[in-house]
C-alpha atoms as a PDB file:
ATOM      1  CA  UNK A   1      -4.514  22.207  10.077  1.00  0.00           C
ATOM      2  CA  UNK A   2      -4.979  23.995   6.831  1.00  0.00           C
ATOM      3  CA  UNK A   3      -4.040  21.458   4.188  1.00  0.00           C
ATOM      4  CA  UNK A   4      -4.137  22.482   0.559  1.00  0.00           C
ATOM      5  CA  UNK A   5      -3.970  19.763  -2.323  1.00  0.00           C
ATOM      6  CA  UNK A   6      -2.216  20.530  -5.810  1.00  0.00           C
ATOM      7  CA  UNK A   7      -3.827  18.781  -9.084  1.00  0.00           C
ATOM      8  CA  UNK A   8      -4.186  19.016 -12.750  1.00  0.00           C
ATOM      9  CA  UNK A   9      -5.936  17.457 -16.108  1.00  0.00           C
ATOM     10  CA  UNK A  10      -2.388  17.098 -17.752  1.00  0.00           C
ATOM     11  CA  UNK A  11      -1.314  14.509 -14.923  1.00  0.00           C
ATOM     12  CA  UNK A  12      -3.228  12.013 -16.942  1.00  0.00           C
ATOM     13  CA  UNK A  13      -2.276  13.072 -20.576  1.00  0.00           C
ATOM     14  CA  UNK A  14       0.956  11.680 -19.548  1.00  0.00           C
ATOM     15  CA  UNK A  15       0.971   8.320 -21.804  1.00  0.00           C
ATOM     16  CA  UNK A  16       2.557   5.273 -20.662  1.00  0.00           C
ATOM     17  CA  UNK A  17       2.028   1.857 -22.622  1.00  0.00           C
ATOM     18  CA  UNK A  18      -0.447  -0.566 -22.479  1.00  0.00           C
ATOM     19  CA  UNK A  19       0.146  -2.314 -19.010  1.00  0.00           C
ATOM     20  CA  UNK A  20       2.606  -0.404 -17.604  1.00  0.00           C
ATOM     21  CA  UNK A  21       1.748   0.395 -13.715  1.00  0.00           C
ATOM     22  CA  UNK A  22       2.718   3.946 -13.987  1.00  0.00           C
ATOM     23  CA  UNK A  23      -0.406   4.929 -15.016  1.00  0.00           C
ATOM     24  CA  UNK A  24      -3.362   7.723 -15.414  1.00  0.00           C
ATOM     25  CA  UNK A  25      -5.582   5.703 -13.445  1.00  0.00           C
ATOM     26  CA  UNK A  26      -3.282   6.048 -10.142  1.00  0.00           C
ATOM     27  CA  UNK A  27      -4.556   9.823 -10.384  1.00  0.00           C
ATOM     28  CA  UNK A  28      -8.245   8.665 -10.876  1.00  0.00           C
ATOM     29  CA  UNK A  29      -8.339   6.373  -8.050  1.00  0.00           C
ATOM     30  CA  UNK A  30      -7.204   9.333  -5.684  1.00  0.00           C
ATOM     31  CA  UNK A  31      -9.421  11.349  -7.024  1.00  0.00           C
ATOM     32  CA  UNK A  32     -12.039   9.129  -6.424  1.00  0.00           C
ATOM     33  CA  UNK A  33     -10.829   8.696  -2.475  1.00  0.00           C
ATOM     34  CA  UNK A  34     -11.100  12.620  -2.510  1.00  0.00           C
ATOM     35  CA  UNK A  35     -15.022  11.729  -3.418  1.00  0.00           C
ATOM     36  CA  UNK A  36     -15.649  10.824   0.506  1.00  0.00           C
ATOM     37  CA  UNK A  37     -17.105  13.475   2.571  1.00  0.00           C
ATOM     38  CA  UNK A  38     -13.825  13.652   4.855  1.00  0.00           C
ATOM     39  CA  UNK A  39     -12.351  15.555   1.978  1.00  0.00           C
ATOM     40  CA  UNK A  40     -15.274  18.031   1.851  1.00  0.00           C
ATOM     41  CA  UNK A  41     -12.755  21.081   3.564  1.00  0.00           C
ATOM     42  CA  UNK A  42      -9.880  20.072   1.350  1.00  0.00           C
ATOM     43  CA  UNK A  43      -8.528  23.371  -0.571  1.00  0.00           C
ATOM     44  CA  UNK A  44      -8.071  21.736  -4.310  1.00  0.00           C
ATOM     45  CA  UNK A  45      -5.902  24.108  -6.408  1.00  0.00           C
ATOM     46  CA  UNK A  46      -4.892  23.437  -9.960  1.00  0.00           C
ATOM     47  CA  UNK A  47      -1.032  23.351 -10.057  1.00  0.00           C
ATOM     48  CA  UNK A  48       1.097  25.991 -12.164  1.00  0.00           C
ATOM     49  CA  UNK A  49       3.475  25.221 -14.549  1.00  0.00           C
ATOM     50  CA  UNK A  50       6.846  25.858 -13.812  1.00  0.00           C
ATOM     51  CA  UNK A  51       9.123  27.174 -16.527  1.00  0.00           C
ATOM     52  CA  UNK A  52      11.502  25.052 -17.919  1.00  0.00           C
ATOM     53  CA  UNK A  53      14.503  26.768 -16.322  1.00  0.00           C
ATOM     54  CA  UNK A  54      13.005  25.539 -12.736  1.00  0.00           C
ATOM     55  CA  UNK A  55      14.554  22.140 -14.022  1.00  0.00           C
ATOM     56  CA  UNK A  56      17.708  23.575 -13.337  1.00  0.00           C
ATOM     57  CA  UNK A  57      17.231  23.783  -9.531  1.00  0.00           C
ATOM     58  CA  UNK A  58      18.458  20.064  -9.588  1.00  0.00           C
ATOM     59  CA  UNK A  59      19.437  19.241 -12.822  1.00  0.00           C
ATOM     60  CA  UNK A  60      22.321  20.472 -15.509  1.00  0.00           C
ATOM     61  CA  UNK A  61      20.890  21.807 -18.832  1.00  0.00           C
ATOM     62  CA  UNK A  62      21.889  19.169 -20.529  1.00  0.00           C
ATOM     63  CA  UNK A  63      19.993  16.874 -18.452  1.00  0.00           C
ATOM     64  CA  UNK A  64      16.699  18.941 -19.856  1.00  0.00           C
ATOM     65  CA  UNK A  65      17.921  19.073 -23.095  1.00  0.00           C
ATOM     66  CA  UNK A  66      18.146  15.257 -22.896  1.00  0.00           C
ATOM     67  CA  UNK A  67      14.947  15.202 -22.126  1.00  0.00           C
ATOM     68  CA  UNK A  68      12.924  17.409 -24.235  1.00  0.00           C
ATOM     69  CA  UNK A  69      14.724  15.225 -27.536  1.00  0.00           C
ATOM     70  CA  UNK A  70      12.801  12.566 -26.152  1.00  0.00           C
ATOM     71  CA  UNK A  71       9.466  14.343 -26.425  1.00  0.00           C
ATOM     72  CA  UNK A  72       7.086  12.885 -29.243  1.00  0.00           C
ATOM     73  CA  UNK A  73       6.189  15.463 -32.307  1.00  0.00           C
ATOM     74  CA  UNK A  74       2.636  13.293 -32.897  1.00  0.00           C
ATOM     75  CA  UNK A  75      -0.225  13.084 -31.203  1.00  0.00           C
ATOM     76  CA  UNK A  76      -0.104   9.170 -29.889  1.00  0.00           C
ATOM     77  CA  UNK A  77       3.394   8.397 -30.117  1.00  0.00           C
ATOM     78  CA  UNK A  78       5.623   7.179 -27.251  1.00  0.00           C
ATOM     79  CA  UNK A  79       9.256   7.417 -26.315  1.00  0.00           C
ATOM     80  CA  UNK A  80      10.895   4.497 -24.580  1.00  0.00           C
ATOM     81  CA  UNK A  81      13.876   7.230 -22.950  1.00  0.00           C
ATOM     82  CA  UNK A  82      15.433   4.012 -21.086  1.00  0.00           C
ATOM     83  CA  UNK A  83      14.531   0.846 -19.684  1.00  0.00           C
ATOM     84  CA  UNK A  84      10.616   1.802 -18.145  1.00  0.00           C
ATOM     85  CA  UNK A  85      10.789   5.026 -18.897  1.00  0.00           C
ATOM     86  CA  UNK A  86       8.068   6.762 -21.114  1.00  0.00           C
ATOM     87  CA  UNK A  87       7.578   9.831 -22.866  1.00  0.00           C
ATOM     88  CA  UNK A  88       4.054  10.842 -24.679  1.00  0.00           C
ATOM     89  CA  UNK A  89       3.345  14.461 -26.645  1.00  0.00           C
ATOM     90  CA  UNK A  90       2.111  15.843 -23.326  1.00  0.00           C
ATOM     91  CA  UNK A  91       4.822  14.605 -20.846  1.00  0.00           C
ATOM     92  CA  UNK A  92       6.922  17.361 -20.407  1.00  0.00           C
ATOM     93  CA  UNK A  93       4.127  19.509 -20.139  1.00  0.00           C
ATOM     94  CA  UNK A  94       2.511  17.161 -17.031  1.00  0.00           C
ATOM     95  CA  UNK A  95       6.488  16.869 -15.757  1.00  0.00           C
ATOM     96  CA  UNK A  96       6.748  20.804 -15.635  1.00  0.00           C
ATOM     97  CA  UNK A  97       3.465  21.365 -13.808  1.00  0.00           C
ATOM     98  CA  UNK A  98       4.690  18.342 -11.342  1.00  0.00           C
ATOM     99  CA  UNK A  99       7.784  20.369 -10.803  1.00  0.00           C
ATOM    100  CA  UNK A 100       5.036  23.675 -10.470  1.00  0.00           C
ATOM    101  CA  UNK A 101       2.839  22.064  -8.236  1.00  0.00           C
ATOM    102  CA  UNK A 102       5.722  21.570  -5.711  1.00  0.00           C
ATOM    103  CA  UNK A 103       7.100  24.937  -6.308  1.00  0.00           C
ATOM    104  CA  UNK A 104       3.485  26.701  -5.428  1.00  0.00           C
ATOM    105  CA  UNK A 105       3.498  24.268  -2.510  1.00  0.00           C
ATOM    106  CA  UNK A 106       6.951  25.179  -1.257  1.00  0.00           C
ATOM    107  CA  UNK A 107       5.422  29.000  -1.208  1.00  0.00           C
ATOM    108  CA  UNK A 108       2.112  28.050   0.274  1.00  0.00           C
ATOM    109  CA  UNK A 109       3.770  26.899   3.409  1.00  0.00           C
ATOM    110  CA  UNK A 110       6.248  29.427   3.733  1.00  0.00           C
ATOM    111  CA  UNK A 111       3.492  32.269   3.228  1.00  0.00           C
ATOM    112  CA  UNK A 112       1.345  30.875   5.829  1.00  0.00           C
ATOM    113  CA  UNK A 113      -1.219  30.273   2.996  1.00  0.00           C
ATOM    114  CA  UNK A 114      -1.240  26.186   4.318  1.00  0.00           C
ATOM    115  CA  UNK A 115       0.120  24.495   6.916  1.00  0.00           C
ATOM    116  CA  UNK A 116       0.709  21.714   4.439  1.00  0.00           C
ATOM    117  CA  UNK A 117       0.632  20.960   1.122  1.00  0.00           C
ATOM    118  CA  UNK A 118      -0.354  17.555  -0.744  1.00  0.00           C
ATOM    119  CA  UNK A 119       0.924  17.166  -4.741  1.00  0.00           C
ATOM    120  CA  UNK A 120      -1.181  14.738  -6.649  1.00  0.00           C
ATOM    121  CA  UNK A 121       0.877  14.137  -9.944  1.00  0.00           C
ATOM    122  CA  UNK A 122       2.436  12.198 -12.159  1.00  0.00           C
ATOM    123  CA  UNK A 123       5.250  11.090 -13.746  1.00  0.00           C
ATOM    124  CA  UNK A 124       6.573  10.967 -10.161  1.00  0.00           C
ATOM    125  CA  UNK A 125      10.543  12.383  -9.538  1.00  0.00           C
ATOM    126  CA  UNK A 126      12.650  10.216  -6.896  1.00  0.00           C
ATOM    127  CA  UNK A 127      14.919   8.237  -9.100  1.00  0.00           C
ATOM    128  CA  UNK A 128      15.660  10.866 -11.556  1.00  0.00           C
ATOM    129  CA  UNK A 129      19.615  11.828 -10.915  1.00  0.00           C
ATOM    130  CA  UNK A 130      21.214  14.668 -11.592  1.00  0.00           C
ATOM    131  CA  UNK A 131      21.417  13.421 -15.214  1.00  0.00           C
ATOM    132  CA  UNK A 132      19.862  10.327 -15.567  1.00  0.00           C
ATOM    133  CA  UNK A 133      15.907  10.006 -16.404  1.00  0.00           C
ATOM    134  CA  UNK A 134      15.085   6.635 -14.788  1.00  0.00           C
ATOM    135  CA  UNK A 135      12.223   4.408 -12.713  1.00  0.00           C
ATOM    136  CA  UNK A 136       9.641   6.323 -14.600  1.00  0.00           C
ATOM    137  CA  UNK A 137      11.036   9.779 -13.384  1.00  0.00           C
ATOM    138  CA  UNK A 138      12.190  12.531 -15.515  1.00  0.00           C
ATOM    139  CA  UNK A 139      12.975  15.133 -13.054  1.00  0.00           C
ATOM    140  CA  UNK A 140      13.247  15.386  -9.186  1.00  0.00           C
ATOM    141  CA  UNK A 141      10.446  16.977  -8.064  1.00  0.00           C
ATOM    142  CA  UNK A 142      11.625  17.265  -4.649  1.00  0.00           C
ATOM    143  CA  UNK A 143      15.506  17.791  -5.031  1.00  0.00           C
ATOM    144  CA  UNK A 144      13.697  21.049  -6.917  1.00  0.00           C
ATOM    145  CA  UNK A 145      11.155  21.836  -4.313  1.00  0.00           C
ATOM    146  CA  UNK A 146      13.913  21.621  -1.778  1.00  0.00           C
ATOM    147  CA  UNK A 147      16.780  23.765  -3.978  1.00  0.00           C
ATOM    148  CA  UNK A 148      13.660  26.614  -4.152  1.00  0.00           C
ATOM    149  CA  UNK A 149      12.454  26.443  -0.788  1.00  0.00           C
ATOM    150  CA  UNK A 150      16.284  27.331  -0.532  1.00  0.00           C
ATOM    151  CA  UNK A 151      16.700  30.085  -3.118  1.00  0.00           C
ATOM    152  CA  UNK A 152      13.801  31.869  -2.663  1.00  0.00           C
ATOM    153  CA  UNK A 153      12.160  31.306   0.901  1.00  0.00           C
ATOM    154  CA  UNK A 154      16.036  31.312   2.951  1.00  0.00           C
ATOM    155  CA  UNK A 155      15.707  27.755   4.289  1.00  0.00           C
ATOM    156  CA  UNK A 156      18.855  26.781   5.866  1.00  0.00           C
ATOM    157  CA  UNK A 157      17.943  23.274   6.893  1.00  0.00           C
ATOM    158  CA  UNK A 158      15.632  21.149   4.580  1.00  0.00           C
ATOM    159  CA  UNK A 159      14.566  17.007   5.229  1.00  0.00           C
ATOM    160  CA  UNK A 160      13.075  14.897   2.805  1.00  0.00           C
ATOM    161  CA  UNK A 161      11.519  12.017   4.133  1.00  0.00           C
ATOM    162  CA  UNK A 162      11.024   9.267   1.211  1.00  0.00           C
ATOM    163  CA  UNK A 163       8.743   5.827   2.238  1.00  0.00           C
ATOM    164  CA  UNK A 164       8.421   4.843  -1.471  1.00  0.00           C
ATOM    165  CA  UNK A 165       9.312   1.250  -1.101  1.00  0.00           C
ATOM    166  CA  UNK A 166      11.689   1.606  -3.735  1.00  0.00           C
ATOM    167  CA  UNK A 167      15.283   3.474  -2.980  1.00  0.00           C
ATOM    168  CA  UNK A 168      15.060   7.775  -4.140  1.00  0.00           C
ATOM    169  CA  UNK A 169      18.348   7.110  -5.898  1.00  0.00           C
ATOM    170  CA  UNK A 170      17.889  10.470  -7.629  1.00  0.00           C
ATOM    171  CA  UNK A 171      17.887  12.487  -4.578  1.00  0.00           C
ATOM    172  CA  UNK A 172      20.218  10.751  -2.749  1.00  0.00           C
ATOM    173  CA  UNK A 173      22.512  11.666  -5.817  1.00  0.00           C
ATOM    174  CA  UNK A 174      21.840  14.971  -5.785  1.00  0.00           C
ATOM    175  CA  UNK A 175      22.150  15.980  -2.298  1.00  0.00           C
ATOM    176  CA  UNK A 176      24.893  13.390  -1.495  1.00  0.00           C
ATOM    177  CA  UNK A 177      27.899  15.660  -0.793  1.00  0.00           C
ATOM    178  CA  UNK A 178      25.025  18.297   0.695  1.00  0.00           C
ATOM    179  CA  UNK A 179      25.198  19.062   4.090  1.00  0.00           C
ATOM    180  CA  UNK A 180      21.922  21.439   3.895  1.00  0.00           C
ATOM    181  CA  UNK A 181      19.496  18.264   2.979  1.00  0.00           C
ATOM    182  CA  UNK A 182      18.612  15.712   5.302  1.00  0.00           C
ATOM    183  CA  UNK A 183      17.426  12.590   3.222  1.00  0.00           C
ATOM    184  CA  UNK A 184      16.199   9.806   5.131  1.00  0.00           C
ATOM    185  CA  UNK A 185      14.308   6.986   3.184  1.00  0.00           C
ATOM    186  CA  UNK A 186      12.773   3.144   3.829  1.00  0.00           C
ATOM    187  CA  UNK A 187      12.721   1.117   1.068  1.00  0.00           C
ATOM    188  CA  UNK A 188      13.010  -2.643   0.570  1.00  0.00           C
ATOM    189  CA  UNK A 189      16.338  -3.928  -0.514  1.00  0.00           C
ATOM    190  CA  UNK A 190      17.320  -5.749  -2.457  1.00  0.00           C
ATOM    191  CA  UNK A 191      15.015  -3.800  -4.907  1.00  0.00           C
ATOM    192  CA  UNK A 192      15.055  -1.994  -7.753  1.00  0.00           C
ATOM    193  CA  UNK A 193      17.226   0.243  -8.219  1.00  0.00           C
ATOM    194  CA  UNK A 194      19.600  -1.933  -5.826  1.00  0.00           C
ATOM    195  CA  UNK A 195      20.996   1.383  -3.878  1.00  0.00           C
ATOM    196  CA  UNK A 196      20.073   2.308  -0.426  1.00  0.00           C
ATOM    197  CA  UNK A 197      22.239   0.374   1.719  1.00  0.00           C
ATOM    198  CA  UNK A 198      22.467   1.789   5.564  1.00  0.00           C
ATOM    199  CA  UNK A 199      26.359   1.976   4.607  1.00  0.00           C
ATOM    200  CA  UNK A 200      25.056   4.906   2.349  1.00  0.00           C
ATOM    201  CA  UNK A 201      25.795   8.118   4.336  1.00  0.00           C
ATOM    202  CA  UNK A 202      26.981  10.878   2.175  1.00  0.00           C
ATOM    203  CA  UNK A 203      29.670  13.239   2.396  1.00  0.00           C
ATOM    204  CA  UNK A 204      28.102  14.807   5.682  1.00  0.00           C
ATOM    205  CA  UNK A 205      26.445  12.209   6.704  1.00  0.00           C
ATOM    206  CA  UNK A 206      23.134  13.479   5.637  1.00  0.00           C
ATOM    207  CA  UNK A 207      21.833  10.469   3.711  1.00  0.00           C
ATOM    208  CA  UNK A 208      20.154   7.955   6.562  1.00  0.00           C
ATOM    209  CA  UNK A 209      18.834   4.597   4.986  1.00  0.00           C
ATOM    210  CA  UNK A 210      16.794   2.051   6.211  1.00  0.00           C
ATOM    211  CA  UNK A 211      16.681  -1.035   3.880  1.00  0.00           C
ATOM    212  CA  UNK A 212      13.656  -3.020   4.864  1.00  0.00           C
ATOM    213  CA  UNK A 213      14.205  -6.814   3.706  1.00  0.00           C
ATOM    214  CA  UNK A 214      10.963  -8.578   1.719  1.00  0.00           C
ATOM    215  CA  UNK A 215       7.869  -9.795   3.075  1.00  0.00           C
ATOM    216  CA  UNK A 216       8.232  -7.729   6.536  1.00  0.00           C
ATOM    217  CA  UNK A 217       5.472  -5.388   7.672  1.00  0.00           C
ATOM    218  CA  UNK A 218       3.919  -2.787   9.535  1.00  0.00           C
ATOM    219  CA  UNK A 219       6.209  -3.649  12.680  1.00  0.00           C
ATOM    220  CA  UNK A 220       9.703  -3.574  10.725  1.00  0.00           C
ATOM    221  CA  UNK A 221       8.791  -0.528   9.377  1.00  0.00           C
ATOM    222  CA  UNK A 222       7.698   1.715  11.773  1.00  0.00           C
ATOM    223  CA  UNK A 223      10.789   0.482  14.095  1.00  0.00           C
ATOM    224  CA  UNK A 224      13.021   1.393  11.269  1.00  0.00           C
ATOM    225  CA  UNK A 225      11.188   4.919  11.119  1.00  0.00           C
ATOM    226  CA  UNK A 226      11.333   5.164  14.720  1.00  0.00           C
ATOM    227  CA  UNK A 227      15.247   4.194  15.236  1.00  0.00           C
ATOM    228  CA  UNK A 228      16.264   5.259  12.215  1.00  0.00           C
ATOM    229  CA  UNK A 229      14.005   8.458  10.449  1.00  0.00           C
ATOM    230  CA  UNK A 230      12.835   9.859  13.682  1.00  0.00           C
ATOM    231  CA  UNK A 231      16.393  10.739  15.225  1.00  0.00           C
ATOM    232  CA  UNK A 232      18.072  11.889  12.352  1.00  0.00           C
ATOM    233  CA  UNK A 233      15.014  14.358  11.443  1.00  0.00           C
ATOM    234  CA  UNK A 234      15.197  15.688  15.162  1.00  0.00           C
ATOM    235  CA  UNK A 235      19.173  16.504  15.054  1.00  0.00           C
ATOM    236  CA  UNK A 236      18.704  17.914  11.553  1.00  0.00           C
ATOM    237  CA  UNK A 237      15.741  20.127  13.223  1.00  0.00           C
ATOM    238  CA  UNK A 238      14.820  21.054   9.533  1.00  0.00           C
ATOM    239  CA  UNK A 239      12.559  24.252   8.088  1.00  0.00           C
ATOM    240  CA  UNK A 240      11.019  22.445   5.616  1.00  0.00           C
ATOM    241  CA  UNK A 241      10.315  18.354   5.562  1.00  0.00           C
ATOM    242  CA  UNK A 242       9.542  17.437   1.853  1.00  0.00           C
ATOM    243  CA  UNK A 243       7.628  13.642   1.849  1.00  0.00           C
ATOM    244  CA  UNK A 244       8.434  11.686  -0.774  1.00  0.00           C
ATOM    245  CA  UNK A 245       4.976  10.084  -0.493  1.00  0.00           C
ATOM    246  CA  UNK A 246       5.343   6.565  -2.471  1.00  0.00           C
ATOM    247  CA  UNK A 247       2.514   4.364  -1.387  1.00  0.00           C
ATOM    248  CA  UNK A 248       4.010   1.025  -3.157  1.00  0.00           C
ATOM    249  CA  UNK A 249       5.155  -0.481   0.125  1.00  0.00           C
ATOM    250  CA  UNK A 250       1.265  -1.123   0.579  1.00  0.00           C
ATOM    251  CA  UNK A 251       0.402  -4.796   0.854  1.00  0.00           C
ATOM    252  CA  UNK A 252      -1.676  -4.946  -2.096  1.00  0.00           C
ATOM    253  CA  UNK A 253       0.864  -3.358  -4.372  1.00  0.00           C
ATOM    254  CA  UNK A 254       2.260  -6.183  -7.733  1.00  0.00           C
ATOM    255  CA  UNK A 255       6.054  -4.462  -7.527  1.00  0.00           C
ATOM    256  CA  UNK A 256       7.179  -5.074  -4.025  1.00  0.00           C
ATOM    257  CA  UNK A 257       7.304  -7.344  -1.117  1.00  0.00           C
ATOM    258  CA  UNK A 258       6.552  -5.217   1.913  1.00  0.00           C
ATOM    259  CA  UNK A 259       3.286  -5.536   3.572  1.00  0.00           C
ATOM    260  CA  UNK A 260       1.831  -2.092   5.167  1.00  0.00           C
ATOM    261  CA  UNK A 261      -1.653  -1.007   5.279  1.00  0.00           C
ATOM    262  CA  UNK A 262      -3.157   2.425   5.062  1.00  0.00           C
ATOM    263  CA  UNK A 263      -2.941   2.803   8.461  1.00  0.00           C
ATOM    264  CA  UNK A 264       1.109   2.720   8.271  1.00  0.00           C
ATOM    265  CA  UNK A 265       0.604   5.609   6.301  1.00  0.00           C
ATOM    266  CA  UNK A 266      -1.829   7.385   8.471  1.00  0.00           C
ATOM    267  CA  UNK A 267       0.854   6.677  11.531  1.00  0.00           C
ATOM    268  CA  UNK A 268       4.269   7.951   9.598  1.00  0.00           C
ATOM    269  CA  UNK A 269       2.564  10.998   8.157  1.00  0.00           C
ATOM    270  CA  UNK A 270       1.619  11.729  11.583  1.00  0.00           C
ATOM    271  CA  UNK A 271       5.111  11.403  13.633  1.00  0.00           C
ATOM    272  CA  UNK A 272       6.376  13.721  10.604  1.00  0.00           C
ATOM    273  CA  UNK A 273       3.895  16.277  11.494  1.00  0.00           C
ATOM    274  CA  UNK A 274       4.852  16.054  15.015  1.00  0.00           C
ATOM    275  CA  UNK A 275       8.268  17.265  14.135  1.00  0.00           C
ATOM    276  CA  UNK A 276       7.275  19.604  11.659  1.00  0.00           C
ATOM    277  CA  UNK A 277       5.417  21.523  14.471  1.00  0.00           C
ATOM    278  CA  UNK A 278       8.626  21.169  16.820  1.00  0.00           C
ATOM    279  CA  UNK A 279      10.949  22.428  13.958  1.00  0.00           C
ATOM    280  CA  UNK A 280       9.856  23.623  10.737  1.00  0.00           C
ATOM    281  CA  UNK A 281       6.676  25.903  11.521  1.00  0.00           C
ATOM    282  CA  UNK A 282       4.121  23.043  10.686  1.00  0.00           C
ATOM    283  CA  UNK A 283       5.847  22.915   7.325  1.00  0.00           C
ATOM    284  CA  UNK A 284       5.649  19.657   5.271  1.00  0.00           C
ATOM    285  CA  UNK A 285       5.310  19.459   1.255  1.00  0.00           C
ATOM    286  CA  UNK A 286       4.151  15.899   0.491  1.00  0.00           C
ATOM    287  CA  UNK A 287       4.388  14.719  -3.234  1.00  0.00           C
ATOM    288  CA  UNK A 288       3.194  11.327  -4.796  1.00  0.00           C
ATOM    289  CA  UNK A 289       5.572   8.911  -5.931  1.00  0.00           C
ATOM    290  CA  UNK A 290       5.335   5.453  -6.401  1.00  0.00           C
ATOM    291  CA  UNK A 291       2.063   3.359  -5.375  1.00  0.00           C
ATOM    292  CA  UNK A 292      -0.039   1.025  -8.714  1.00  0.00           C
ATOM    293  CA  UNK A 293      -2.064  -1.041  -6.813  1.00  0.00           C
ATOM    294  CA  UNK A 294      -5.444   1.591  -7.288  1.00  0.00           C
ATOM    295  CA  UNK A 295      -7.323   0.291  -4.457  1.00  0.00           C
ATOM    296  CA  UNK A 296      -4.220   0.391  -2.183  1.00  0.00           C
ATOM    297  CA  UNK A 297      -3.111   3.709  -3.474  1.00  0.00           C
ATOM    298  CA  UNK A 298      -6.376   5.325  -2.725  1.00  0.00           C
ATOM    299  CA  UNK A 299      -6.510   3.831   0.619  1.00  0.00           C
ATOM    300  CA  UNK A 300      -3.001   5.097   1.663  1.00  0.00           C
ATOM    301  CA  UNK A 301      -3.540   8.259  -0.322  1.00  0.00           C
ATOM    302  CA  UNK A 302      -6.614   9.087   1.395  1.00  0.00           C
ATOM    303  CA  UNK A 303      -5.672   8.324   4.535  1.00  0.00           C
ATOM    304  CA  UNK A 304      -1.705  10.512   4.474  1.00  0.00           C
ATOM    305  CA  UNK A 305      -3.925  13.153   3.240  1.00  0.00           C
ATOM    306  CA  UNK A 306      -6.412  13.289   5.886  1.00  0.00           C
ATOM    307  CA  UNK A 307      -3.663  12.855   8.561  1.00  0.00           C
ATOM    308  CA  UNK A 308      -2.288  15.949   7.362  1.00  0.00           C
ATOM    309  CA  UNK A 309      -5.755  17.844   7.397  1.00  0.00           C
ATOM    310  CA  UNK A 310      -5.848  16.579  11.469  1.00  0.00           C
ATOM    311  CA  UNK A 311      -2.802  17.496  12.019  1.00  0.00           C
END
């Protein structure tokens, strides 16, 4: 498999305060994982920024408006925009080339230029709504990746597959009366941000959730991917499977209860590249969400990423 990675220096000018998890260091400790000689035939790009209008994919204007007031003037200064939300002099800027990476990805697979695409950045995009900024996410990376996929490549059909193992509350709002989006996620529950129950469904019955409960593993999961993800990303038979690749559910990781190892990771990106070859072309996007444990970030990182480079 071709397998092309997306990355950037502004990822970690994005500022968060002392001791918050959502942190520059998550993109060091990947990078670091990259280090091994597995990764040697990785194709490392540096990601584009989009233009501010790409926002609007997924989001009203006054959404961005919202949150470009939030941006700091000085050098140093940070924004509390809600409860754990951040913003630093250089967030939009690392938000926007996020948002660019995913865009360039979206192309790269529907060009032929990779078979898939991995986007390592930060702030992440899963909770952000429509128009709420929230769970460290200012925009939806991929509720956009999916609206351009749409607008510019003619995909009819596209699946987003979050395993963050906290609920994508932002793209489940956006796509929920959407009958051209799969979203499927596993989360634990209850959990921040309390949504995701399996009673969830949308208008079209688009929106499949699987609600893990605390302190299951590896087994609970992958049954709830198997009964649950699996079928509904078959009927959809998508063009395009976006991964919204949280790595949080990890064992080692201080915000949740669920107990996976790297090799959960390793299995679920694999049964999503089986059906990408059955119905989208070999075409999967995968961008980082959630995971501040470093050592089990790089671990799951590093192995999702070389499952996609095997194929």
């Amino acid at each position: 498999m071709s397998t092309r990675l997306y990355e950037h220096p502004i990822f970690l000018e994005h500022v968060t305060p002392a001791g918050h998890p959502e942190r520059s260091d998550r993109i060091r400790a990947i990078n670091v994982a990259l280090e091994h000689p597995n990764f040697e035939r990785l194709e490392r790009r540096q990601a584009p920024q989009a233009n501010e209008d790409a926002v609007l994919l997924a989001h009203p204007e006054e959404h961005l408006t919202a949150v470009m007031r939030e941006i700091p003037e000085e050098e140093g200064e940070i924004n509390q925009i809600e409860a754990d939300t951040y913003a630093s002099r250089k967030s939009l800027q690392a938000a926007l080339t996020g948002i660019g990476g995913a865009m360039a990805a979206v192309d790269d697979v529907f060009t032929g230029r990779a078979d898939n695409v991995f986007v390592a950045a930060r702030p992440p995009g899963h909770h952000a709504e429509k128009m709420t900024a929230m769970g460290f996410c200012f925009f939806n990376n991929a509720a956009i990746a999916a609206r351009h996929a749409q607008k510019i490549h003619g995909a009819e059909r596209v699946a987003i597959v979050d395993w963050d193992v906290h609920h994508g509350n932002g793209t489940q709002d956006i796509f929920w009366d959407d009958p051209s989006v799969l979203f499927c996620s596993t989360h634990q529950m209850p959990l921040y941000p309390g949504t995701g129950a399996k009673d969830e469904k949308g208008k079209h019955n688009t929106i499949v959730n699987a609600p893990l409960s605390p302190n299951v593993g590896s087994d609970h999961f992958r049954e709830a991917f198997k009964s649950r993800v699996l079928p509904a990303l078959d009927d959809f038979r998508p063009d395009l499977i976006i991964i919204s690749a949280g790595f949080d559910a990890h064992h080692r990781d201080p915000l949740a209860q669920i107990n996976l190892t790297g090799e959960d990771f390793d299995w679920a990106t694999g049964r999503v590249l089986e059906l990408a070859d059955r119905h989208a072309k070999n075409r999967v996007v995968s961008l980082l969400e959630g995971g501040y444990d470093l050592e089990g970030l790089a671990e799951s990182a590093g192995m999702h990423i070389l499952r996609m480079m095997k194929g």
